[in-house]
N, C-alpha and C. Protein backbone atom coordinates (compact mmCIF):
# COMPACT_ATOMS: atom_id res chain seq x y z
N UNK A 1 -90.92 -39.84 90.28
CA UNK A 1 -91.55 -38.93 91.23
C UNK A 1 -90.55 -38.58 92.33
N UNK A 2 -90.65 -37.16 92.67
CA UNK A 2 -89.77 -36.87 93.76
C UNK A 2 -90.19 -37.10 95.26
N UNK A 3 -89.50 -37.56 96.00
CA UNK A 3 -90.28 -37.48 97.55
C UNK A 3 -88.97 -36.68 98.79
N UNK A 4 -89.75 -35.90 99.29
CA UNK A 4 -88.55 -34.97 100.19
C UNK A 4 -88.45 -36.08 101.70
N UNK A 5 -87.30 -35.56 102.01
CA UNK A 5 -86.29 -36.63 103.15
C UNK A 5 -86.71 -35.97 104.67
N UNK A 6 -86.77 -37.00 105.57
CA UNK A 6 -87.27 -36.86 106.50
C UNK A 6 -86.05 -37.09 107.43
N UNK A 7 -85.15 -36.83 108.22
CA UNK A 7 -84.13 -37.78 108.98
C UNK A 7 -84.83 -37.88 109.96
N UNK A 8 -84.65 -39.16 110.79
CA UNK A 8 -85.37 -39.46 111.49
C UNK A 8 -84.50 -39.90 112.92
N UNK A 9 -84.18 -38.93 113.80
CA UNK A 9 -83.18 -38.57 115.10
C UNK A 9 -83.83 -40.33 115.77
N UNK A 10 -83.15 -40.29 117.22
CA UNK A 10 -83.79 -41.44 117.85
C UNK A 10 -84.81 -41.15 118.62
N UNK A 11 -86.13 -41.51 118.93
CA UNK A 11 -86.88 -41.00 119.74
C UNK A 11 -87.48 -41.96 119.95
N UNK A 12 -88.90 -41.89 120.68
CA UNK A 12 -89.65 -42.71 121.46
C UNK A 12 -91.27 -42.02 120.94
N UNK A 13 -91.53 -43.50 121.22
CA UNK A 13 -93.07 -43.35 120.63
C UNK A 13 -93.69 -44.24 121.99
N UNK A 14 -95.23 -43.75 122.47
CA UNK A 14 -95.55 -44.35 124.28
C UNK A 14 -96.90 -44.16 124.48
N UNK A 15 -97.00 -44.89 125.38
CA UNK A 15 -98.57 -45.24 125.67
C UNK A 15 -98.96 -44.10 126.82
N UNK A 16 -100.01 -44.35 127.28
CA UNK A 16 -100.28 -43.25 128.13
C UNK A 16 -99.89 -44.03 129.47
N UNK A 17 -100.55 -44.64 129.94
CA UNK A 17 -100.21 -45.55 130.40
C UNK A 17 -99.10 -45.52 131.50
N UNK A 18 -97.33 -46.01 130.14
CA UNK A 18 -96.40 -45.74 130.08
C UNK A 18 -95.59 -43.98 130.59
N UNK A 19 -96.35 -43.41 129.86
CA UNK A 19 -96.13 -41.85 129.80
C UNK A 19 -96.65 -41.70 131.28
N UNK A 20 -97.73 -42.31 131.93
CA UNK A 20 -97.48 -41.61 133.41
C UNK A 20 -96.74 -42.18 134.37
N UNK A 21 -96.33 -43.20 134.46
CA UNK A 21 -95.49 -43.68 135.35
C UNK A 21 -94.49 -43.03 135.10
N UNK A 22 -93.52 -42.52 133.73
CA UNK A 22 -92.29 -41.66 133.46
C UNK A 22 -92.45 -40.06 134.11
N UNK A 23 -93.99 -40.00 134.13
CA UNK A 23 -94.00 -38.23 134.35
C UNK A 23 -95.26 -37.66 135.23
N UNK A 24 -95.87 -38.49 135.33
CA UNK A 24 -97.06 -38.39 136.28
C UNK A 24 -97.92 -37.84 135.69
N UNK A 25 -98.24 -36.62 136.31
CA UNK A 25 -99.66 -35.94 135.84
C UNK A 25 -98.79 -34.54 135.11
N UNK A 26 -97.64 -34.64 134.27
CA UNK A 26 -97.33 -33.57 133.54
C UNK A 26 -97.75 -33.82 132.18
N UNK A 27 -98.12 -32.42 131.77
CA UNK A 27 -99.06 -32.41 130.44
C UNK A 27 -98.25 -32.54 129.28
N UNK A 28 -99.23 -34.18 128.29
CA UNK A 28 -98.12 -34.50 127.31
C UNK A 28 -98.03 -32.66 125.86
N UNK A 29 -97.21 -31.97 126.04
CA UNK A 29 -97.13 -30.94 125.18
C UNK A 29 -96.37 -30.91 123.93
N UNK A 30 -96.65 -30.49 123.24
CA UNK A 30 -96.02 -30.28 121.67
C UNK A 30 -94.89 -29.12 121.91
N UNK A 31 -94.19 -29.84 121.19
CA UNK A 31 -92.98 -28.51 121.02
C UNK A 31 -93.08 -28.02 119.39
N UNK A 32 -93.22 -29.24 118.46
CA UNK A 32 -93.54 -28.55 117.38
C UNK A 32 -94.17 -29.28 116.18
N UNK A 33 -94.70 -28.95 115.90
CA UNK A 33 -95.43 -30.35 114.43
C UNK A 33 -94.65 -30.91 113.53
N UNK A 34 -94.61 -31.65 112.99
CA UNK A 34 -94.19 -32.97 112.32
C UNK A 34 -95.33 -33.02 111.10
N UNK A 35 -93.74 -33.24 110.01
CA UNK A 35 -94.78 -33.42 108.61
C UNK A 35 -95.91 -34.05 108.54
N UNK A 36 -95.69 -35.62 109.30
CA UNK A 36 -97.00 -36.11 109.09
C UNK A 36 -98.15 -35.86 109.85
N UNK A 37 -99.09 -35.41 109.56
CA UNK A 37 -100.55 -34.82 109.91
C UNK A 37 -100.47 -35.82 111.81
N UNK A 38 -100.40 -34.56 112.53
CA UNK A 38 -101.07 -35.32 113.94
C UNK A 38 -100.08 -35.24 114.71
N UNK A 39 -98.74 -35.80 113.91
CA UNK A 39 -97.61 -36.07 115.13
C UNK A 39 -97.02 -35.14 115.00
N UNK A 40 -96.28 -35.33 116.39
CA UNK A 40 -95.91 -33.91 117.05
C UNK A 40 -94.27 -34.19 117.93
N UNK A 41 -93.36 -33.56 117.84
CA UNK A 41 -92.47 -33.81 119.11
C UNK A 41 -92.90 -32.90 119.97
N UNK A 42 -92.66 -34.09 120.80
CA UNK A 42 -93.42 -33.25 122.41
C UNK A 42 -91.99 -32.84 123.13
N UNK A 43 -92.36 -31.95 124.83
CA UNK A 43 -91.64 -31.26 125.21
C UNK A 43 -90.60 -32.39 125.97
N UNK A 44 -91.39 -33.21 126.12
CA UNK A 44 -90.80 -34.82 127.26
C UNK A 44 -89.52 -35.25 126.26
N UNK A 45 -88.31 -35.55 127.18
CA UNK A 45 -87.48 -36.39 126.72
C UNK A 45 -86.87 -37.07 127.67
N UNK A 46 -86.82 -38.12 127.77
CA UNK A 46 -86.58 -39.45 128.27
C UNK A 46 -84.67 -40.02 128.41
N UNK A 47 -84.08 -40.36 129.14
CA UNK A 47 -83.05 -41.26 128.89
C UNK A 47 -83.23 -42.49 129.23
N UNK A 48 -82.59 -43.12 128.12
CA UNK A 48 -82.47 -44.40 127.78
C UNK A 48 -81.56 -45.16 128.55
N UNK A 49 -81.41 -46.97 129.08
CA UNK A 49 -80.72 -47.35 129.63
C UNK A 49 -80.37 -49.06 128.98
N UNK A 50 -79.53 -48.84 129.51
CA UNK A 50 -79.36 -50.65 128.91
C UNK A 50 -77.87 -50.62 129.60
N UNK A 51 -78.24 -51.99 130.38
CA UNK A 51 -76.68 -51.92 131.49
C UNK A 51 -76.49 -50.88 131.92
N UNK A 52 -74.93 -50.53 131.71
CA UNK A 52 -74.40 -49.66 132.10
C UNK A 52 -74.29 -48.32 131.41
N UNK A 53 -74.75 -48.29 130.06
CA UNK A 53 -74.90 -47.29 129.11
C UNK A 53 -76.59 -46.54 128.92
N UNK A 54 -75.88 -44.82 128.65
CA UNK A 54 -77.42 -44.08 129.12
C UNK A 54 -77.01 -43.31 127.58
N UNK A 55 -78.21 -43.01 127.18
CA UNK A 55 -78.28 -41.81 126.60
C UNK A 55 -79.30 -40.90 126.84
N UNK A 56 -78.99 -39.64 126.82
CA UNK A 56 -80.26 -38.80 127.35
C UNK A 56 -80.94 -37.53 126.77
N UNK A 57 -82.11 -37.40 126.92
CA UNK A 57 -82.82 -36.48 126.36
C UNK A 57 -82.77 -36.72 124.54
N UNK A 58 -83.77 -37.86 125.03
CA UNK A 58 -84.43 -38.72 123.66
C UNK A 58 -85.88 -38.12 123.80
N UNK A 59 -86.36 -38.06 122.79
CA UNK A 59 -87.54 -37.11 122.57
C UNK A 59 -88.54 -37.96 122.69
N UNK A 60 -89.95 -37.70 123.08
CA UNK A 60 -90.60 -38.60 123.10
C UNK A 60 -91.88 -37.84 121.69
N UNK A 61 -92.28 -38.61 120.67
CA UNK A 61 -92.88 -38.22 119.52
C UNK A 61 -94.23 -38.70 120.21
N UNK A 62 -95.37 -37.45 119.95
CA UNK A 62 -96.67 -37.88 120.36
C UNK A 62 -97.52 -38.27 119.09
N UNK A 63 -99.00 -38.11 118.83
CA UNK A 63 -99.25 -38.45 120.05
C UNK A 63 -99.44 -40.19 120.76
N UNK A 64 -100.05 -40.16 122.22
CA UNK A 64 -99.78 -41.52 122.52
C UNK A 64 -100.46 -42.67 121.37
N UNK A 65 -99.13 -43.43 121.68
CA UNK A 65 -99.81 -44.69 121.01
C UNK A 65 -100.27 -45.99 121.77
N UNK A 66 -100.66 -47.12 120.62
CA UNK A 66 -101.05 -48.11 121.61
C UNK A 66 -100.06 -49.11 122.02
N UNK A 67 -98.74 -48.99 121.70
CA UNK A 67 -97.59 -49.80 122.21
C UNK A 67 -96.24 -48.74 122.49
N UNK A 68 -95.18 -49.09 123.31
CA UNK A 68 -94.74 -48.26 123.54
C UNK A 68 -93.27 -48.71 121.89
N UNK A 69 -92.54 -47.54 121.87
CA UNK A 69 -91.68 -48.16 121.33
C UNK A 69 -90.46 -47.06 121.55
N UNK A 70 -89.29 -47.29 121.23
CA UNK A 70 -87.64 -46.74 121.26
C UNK A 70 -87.15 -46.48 119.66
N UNK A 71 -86.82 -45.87 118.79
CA UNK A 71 -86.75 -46.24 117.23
C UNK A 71 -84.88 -45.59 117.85
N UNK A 72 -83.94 -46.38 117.46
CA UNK A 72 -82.39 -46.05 117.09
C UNK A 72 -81.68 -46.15 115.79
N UNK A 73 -80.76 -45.62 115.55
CA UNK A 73 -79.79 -45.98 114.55
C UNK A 73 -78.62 -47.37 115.36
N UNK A 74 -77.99 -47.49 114.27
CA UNK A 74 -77.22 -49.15 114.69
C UNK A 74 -76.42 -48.53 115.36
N UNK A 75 -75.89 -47.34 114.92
CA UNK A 75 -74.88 -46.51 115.97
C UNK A 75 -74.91 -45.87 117.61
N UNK A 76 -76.41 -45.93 117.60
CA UNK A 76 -76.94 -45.90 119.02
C UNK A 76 -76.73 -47.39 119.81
N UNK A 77 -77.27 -48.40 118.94
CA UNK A 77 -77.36 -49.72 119.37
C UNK A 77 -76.15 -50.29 119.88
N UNK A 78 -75.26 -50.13 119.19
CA UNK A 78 -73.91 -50.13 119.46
C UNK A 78 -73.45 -49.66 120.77
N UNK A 79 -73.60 -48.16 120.87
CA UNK A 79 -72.99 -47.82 122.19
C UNK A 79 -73.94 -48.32 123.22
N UNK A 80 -75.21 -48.59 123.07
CA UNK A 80 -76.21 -49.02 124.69
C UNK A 80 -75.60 -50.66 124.19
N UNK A 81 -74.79 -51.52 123.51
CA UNK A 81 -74.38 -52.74 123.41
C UNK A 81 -76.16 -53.60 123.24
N UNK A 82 -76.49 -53.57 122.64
CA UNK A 82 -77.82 -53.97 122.46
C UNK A 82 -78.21 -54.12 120.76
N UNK A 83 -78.66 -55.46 120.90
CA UNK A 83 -78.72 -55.43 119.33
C UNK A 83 -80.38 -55.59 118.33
N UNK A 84 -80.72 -54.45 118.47
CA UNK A 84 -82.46 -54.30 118.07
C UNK A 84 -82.56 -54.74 116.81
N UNK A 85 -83.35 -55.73 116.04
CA UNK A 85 -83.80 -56.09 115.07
C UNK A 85 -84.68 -54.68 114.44
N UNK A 86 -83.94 -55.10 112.83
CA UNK A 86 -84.71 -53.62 111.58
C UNK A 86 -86.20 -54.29 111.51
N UNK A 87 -86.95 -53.27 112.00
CA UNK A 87 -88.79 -53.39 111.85
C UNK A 87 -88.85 -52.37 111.28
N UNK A 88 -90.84 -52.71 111.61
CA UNK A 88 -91.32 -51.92 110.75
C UNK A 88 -92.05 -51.45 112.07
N UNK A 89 -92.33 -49.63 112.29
CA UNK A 89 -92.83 -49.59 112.96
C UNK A 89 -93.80 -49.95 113.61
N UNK A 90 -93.97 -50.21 115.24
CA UNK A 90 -95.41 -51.45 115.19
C UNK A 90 -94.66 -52.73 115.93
N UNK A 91 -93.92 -53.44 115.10
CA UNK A 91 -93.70 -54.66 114.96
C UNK A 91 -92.73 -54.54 116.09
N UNK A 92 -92.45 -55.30 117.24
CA UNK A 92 -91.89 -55.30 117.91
C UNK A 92 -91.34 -56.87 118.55
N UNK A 93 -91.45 -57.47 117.41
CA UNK A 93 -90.98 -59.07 117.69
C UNK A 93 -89.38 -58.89 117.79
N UNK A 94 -89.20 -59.63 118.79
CA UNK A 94 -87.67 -59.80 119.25
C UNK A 94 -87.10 -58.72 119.19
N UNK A 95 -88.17 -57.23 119.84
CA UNK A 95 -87.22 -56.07 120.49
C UNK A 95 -86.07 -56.10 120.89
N UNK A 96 -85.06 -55.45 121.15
CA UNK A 96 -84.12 -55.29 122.48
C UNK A 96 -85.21 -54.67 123.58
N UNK A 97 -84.60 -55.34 125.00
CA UNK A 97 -85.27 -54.53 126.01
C UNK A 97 -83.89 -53.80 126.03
N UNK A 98 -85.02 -52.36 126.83
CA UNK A 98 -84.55 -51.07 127.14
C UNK A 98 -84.87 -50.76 127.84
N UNK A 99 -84.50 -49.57 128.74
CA UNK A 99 -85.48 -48.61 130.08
C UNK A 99 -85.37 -48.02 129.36
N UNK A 100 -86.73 -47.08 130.01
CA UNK A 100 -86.97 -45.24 129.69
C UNK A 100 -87.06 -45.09 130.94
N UNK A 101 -86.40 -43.78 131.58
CA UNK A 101 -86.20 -43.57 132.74
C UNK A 101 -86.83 -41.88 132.50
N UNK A 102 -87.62 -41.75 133.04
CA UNK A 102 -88.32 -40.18 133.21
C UNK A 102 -88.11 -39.32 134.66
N UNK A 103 -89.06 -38.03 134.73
CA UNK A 103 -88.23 -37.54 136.14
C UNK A 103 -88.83 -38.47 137.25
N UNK A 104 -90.62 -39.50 137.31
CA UNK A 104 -90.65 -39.78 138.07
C UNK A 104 -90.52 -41.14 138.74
N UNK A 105 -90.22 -42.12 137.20
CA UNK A 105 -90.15 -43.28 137.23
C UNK A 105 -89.76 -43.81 136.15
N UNK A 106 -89.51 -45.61 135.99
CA UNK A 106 -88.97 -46.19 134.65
C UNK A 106 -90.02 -47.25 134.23
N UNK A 107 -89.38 -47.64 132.66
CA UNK A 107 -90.17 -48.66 132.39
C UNK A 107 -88.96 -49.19 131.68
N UNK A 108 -89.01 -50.54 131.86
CA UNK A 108 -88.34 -51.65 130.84
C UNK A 108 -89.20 -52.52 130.39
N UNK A 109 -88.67 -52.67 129.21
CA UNK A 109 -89.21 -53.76 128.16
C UNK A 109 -88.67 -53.84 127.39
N UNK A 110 -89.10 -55.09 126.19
CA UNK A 110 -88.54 -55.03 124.68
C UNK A 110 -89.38 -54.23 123.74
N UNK A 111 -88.88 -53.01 123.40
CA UNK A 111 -89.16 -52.09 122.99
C UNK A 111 -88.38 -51.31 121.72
N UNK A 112 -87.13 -51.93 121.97
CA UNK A 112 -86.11 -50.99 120.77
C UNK A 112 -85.66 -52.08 119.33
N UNK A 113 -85.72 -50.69 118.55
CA UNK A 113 -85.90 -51.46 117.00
C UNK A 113 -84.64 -50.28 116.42
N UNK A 114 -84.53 -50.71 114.99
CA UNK A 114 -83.87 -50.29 114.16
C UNK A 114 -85.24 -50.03 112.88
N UNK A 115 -85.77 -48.47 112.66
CA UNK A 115 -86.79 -48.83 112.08
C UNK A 115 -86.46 -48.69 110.08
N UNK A 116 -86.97 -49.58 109.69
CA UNK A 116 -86.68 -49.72 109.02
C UNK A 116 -86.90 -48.66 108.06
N UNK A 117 -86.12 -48.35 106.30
CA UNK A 117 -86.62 -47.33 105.56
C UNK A 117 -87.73 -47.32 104.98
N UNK A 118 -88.74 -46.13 105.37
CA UNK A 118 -90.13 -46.33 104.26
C UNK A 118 -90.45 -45.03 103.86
N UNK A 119 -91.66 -44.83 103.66
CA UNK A 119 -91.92 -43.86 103.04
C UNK A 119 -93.29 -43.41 103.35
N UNK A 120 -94.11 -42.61 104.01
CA UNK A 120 -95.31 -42.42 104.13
C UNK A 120 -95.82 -41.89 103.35
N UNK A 121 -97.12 -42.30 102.95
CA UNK A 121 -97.90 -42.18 101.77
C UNK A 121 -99.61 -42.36 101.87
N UNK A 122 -100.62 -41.18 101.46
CA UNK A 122 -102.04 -41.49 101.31
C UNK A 122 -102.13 -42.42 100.57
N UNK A 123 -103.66 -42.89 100.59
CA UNK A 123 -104.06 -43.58 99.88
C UNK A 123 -104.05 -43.63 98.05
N UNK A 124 -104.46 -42.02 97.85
CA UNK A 124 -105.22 -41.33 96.67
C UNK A 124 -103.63 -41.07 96.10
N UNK A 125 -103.07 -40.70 96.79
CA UNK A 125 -101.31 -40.63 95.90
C UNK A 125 -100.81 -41.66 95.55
N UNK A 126 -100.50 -42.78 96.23
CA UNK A 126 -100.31 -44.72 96.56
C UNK A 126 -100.96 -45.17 94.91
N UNK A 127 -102.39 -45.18 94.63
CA UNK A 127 -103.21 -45.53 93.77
C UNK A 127 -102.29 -44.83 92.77
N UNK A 128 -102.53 -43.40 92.71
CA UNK A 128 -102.04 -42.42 91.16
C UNK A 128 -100.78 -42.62 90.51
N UNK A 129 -99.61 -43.50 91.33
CA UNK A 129 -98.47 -43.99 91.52
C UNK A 129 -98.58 -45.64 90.71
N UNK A 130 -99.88 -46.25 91.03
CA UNK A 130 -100.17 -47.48 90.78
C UNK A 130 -98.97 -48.44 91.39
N UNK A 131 -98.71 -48.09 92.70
CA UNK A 131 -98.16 -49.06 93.60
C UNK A 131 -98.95 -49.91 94.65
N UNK A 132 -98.53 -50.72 95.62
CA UNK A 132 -99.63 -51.39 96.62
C UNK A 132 -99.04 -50.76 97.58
N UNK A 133 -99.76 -51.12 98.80
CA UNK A 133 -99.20 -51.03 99.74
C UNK A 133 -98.19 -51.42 100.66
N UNK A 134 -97.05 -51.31 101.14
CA UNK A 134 -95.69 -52.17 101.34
C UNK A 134 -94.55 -52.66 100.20
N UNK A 135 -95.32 -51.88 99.29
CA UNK A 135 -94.60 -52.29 98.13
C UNK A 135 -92.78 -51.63 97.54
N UNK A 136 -91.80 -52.70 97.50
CA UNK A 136 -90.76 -51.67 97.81
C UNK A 136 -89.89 -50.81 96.61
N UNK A 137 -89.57 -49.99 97.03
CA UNK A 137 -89.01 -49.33 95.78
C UNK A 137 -87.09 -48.93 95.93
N UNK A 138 -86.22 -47.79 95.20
CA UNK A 138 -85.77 -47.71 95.21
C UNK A 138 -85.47 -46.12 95.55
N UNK A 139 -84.82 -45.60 96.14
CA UNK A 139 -84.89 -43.95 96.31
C UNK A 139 -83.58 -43.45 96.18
N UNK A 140 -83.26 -42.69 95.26
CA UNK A 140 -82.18 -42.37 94.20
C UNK A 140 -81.50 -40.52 94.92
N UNK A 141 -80.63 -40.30 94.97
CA UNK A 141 -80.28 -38.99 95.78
C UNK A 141 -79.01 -38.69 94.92
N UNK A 142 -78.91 -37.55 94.14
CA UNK A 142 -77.50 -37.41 93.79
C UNK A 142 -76.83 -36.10 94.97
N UNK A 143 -75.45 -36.05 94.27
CA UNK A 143 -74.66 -35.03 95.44
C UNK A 143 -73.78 -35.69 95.22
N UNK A 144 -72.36 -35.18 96.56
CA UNK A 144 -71.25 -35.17 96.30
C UNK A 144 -71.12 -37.15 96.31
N UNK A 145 -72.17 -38.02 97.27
CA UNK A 145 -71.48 -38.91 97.77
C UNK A 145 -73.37 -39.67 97.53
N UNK A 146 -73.53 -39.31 95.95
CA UNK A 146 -74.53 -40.19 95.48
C UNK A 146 -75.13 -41.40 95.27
N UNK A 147 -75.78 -41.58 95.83
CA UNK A 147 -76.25 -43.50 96.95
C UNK A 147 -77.88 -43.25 96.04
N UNK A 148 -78.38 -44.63 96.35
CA UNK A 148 -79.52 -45.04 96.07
C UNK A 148 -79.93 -45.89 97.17
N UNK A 149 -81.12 -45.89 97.92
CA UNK A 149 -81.51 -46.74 99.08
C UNK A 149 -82.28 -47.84 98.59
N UNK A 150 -82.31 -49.28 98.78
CA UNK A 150 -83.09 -50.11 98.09
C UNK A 150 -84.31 -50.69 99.17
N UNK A 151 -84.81 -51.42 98.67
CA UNK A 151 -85.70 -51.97 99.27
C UNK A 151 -86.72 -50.80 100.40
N UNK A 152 -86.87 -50.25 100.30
CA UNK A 152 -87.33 -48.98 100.87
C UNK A 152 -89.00 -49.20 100.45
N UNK A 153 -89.77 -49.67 101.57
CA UNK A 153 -91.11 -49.61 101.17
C UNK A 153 -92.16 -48.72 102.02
N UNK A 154 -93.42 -48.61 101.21
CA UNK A 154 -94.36 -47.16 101.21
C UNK A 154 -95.48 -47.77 102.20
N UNK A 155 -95.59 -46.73 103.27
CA UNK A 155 -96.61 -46.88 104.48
C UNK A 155 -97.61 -46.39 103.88
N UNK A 156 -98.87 -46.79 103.81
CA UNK A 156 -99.98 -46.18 103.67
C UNK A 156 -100.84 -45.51 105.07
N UNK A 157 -101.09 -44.60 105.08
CA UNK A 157 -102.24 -44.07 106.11
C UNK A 157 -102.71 -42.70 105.59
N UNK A 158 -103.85 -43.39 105.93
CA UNK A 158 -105.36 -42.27 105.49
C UNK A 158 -104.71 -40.25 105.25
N UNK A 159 -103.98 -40.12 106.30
CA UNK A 159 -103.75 -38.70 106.30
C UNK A 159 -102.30 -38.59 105.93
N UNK A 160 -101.67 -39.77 105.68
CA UNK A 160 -100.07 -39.63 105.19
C UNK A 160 -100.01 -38.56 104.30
N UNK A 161 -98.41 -37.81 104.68
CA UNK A 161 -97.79 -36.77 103.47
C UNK A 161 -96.80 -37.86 103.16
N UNK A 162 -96.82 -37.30 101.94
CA UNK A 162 -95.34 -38.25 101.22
C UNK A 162 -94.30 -37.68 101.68
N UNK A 163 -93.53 -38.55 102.00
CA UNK A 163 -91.74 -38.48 102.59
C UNK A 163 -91.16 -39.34 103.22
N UNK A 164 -90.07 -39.38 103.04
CA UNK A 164 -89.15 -41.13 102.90
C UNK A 164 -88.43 -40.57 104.37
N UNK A 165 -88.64 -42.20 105.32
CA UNK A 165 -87.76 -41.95 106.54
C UNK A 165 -86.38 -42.17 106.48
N UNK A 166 -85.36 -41.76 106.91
CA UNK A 166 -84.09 -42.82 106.94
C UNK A 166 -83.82 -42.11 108.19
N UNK A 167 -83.09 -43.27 109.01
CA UNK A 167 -82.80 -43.19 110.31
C UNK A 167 -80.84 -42.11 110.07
N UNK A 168 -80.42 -41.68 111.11
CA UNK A 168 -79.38 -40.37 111.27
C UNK A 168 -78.03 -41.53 110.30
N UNK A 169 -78.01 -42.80 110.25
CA UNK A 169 -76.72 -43.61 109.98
C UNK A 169 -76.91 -43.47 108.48
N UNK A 170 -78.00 -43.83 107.56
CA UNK A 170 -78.64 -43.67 106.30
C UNK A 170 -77.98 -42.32 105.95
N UNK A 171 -78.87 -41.33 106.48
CA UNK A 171 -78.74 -40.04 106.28
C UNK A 171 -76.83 -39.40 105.78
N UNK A 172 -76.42 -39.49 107.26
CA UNK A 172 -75.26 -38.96 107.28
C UNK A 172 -74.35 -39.80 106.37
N UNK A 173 -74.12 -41.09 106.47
CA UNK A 173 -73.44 -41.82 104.98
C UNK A 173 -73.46 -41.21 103.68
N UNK A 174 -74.42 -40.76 103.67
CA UNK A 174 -74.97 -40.32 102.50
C UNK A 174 -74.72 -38.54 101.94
N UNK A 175 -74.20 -37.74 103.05
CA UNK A 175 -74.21 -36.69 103.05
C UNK A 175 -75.54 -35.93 103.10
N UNK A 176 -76.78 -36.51 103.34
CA UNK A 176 -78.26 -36.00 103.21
C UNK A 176 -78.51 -34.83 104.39
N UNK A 177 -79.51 -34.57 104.49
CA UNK A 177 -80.25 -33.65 105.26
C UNK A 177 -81.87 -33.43 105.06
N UNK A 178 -82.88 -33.27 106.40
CA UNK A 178 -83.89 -33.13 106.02
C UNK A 178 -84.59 -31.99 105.44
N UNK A 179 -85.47 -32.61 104.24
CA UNK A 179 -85.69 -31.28 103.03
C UNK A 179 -85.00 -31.69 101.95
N UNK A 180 -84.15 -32.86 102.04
CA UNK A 180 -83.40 -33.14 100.40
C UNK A 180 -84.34 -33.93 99.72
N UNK A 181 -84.21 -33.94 98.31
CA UNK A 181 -85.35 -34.42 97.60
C UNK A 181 -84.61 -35.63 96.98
N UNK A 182 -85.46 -36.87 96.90
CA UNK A 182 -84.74 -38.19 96.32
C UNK A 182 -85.94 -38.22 95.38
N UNK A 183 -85.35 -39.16 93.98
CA UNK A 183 -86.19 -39.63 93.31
C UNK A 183 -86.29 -41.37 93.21
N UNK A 184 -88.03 -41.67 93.25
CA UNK A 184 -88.29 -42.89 93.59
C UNK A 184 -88.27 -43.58 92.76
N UNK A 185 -87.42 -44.65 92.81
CA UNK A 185 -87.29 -45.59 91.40
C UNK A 185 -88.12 -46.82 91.70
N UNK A 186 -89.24 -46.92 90.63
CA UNK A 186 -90.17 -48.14 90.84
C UNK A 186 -89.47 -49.19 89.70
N UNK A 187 -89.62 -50.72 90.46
CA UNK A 187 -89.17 -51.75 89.79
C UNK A 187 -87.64 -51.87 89.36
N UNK A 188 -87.03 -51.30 91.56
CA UNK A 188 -85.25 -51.42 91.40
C UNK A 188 -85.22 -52.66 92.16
N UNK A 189 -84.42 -53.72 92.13
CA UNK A 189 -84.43 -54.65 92.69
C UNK A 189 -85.82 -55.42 93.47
């Protein structure tokens, strides 16, 4: 089965909470929809801090959630010198702390991850597949500089579209882009 590629830039996912202390009473807005049903990049972007290293105008992906989170590539991690454990989104055991610094205020916490590769997926597709849920597979890409991603496992949620995340380090190794189509190899490692 084919599943199309998602790259997945660094951004921020935030509570409301969170979101007003960064911006007050400015309205959380969409800039444009996102494959998966609901989410949205919004107009807010945030810089990031750790020590002495910033990066800025990190997007913040709506809508709010119930924990805040930071998602990077290792190559981000690297330059803020910070070393975020690969999760699964959600999971935020032994974050790196980070700031988000907005126009009107900050927040620190352990918040930043390396998120790991998966794949979002309904229920009714998941079943027709006869896979479980979390279950991992293999995702196969030919081209000039033809890779296979392993261990790569499938998110289930109710309104999921199918399409495989890989964070910008995945991607670009690979020569990929979002809209490339990989094929999913069940029962690779």
């Amino acid at each position: 089965m084919k599943v199309v590629l998602g790259v997945s830039n660094r951004h921020c996912h935030i509570t409301e909470e969170d979101y007003k202390i960064l911006f007050r009473k400015t309205p959380f807005l969409k800039e444009k929809e996102l494959r998966q049903q609901n989410d949205f990049a919004s107009n807010q972007v945030v810089t990031l801090e750790a020590g002495d290293r910033t990066l800025e105008n990190v997007r913040i992906v709506g809508p709010f959630r119930a924990y805040t989170q930071v998602e990077l590539s290792k190559t981000d991690a690297r330059f803020l010198k910070i070393n975020p454990p690969i999760r699964e989104s959600g999971n935020l055991e032994d974050a790196a702390i980070i700031t988000l610094i907005g126009p009107y205020g900050k927040v620190t916490k352990p918040c930043a991850i390396l998120a790991t590769r998966h794949i979002h997926i309904d229920p009714a597709t998941r079943k027709e597949m006869g896979l479980q849920d979390k279950e991992k597979v293999a995702v196969h890409f030919t081209g000039e500089k033809e890779t296979t991603f392993y261990n790569v496992f499938f998110r289930e949620q109710e309104d999921g579209v199918l399409e495989l995340h890989l964070d910008t380090d995945d991607a670009n190794g690979a020569q990929l882009k979002t809209g490339d189509l990989g094929k999913i190899e069940i029962n690779s490692k």
